[in-house]
Protein backbone atom coordinates (compact mmCIF):
# COMPACT_ATOMS: atom_id res chain seq x y z
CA UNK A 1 107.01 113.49 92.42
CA UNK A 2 104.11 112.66 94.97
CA UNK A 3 105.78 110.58 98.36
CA UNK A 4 103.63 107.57 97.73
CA UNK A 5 105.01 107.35 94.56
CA UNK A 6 108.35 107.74 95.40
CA UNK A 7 107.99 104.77 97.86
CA UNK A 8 106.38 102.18 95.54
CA UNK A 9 109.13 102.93 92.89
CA UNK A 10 111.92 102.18 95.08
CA UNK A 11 110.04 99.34 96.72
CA UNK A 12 109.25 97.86 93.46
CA UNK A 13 113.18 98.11 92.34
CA UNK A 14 114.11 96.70 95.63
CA UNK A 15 111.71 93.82 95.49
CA UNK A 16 112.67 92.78 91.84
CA UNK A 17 115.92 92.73 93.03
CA UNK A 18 115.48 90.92 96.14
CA UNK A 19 113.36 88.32 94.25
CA UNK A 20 116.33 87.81 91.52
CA UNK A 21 118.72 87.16 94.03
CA UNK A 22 116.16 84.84 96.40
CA UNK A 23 116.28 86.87 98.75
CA UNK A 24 113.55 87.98 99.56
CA UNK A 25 112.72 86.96 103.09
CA UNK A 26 116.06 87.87 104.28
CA UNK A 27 115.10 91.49 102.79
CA UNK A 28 112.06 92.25 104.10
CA UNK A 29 113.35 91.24 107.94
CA UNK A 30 116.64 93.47 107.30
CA UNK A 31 114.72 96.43 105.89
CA UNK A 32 112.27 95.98 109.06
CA UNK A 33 114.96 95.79 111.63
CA UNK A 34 117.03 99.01 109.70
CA UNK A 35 113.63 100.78 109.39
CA UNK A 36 112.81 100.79 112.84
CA UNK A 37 116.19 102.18 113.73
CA UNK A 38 115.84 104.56 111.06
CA UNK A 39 112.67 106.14 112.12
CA UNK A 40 113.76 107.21 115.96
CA UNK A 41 113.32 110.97 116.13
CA UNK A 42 116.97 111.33 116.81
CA UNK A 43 118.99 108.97 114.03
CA UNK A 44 116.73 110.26 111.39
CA UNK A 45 117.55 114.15 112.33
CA UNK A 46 121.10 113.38 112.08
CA UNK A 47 120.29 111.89 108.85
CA UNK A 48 118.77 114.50 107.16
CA UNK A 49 120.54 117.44 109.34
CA UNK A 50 123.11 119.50 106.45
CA UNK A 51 126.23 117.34 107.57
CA UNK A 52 129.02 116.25 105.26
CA UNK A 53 127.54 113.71 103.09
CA UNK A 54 130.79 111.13 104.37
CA UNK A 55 129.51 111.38 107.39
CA UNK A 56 125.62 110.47 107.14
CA UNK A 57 127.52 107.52 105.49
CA UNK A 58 129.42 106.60 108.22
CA UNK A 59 126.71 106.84 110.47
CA UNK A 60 124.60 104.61 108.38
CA UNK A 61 126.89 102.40 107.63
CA UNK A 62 126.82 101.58 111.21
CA UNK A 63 123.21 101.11 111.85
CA UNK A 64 123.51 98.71 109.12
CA UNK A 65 126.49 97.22 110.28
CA UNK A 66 124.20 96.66 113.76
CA UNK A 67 121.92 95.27 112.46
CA UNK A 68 123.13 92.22 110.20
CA UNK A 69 121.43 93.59 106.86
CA UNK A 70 122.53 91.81 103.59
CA UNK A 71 124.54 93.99 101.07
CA UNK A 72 121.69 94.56 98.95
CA UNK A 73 119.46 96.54 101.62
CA UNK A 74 123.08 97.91 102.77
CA UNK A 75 123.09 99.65 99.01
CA UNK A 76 119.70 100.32 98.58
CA UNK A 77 119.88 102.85 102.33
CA UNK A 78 122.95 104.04 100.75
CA UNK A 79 121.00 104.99 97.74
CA UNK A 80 118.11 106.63 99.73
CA UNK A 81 120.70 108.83 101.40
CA UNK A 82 122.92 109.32 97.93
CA UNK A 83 119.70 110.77 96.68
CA UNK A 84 117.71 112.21 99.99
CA UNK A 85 115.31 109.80 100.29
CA UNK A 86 115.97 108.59 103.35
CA UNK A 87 112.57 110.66 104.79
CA UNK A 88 110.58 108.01 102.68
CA UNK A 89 111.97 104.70 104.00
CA UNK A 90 108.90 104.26 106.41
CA UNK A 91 106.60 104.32 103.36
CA UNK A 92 108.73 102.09 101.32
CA UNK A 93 109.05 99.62 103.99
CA UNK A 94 104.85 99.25 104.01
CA UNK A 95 104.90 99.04 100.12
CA UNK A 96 107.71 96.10 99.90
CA UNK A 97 106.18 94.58 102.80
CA UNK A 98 102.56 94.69 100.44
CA UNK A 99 104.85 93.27 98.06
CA UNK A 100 105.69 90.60 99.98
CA UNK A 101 102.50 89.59 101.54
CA UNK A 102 101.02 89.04 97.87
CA UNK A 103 103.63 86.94 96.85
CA UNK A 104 103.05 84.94 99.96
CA UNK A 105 99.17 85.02 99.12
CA UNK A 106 98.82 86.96 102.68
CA UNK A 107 96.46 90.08 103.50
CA UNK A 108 97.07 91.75 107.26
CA UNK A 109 94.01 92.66 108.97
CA UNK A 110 93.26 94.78 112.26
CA UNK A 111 90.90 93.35 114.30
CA UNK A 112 89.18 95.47 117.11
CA UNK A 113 87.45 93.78 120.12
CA UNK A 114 85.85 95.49 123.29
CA UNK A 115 87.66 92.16 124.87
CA UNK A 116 90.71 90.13 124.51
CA UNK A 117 90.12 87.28 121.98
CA UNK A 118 90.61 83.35 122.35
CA UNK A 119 93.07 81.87 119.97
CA UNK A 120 89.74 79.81 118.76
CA UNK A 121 87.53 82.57 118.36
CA UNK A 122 91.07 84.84 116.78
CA UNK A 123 90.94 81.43 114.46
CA UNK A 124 87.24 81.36 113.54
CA UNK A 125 87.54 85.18 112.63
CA UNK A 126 90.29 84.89 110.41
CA UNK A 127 89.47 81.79 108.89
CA UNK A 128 86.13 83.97 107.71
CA UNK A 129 88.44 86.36 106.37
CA UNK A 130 90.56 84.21 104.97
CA UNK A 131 87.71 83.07 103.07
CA UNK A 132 86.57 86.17 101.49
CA UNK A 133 88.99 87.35 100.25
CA UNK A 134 90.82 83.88 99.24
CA UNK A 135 94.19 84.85 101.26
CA UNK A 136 95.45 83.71 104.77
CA UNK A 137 94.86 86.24 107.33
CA UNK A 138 97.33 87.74 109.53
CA UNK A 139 95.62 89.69 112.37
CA UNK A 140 96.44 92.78 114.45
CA UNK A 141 94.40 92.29 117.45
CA UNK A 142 93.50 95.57 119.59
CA UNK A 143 91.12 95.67 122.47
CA UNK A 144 89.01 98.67 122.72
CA UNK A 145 86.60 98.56 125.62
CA UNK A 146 84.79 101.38 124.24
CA UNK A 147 83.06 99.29 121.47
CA UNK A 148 81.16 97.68 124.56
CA UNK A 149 80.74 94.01 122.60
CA UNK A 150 81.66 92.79 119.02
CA UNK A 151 84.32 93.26 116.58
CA UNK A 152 85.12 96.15 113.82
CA UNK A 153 87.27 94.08 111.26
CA UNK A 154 89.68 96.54 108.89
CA UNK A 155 90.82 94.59 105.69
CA UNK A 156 92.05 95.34 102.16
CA UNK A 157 90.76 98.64 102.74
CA UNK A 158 87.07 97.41 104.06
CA UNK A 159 86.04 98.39 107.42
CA UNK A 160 83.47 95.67 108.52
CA UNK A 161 81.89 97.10 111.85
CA UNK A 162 79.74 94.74 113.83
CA UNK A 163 80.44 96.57 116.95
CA UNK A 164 77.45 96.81 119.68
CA UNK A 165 78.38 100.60 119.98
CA UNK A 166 78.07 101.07 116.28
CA UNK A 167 74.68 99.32 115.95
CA UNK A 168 73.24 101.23 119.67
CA UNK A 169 74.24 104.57 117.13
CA UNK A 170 72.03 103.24 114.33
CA UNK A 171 69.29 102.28 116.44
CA UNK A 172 69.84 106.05 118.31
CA UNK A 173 69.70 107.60 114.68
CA UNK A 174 66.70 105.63 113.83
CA UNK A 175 65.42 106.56 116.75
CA UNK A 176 65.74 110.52 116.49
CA UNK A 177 64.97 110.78 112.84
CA UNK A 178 61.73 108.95 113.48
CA UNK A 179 62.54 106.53 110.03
């Protein structure tokens, strides 16, 4: 079975049963916080490294332990390890978490800006946004001097690119092709 696959099964199965139980806030934060531990380089070798299967339990029951998590992500990492999954937990993570932002009526977006952005102008972008595609924004803002002025907006899987370098490599294109 392909990885992506793998991941939006199990996050689907988690999120039904997180939403049964009302729970689903208290989910998502738990399988963030357990993720991140999850995915150092050194937890996750020790995880998948051929020890005793008692043991990887042990030690997971501990990061979970650490951080708080309810039972029902508790089971679910228990699961994942039962059934070596445990590699895919970064990828199911982002699925449940795209579970959870539709059922919030939410859509992430990365915004890149050659300059730091006022909370007006971070407003005024995402209230665009918001309004095409009917969600409220949440926005990833990176600066990238390199795009000299303007923004390159990444969301729902749309790149819109009104960057000054981008349109200088249009006009350079033009240019050189003579069109």
């Amino acid at each position: 079975m392909r990885p992506d696959a793998i991941a939006r099964r199990y996050a689907r199965a988690l999120f039904a049963l997180a939403e049964a139980q009302e729970i689903l806030e208290p989910v998502g934060s738990a399988l963030a916080t357990t993720t991140d531990a999850l995915a150092e380089q050194n937890v996750m070798r020790v995880l998948t490294a051929p020890v005793a299967r008692e043991r990887k339990r042990e030690f997971l029951l501990k990061i979970v332990e650490a951080t708080a998590a309810p039972m029902l992500v508790r089971d679910f990492l228990l699961l994942l390890a039962e059934h070596d999954r445990l590699t895919h937990v970064l990828a199911i993570r982002a699925v449940f978490e795209g579970l959870l932002d539709d059922k919030r009526g939410v859509t992430r977006a990365t915004i890149r800006s050659a300059v730091a952005l006022s909370h007006d102008m971070l407003e005024a972008v995402t209230g665009v946004f918001g309004a095409i595609t009917s969600r409220r924004v949440l926005a990833q803002v990176e600066v990238v001097p390199d795009l000299i002025a303007g923004l390159i907006v990444e969301v729902e899987g749309r790149v819109y690119d009104g960057s000054l370098r981008s349109q200088l490599g249009k006009l350079h294109q033009h240019m050189a092709t003579g069109s």
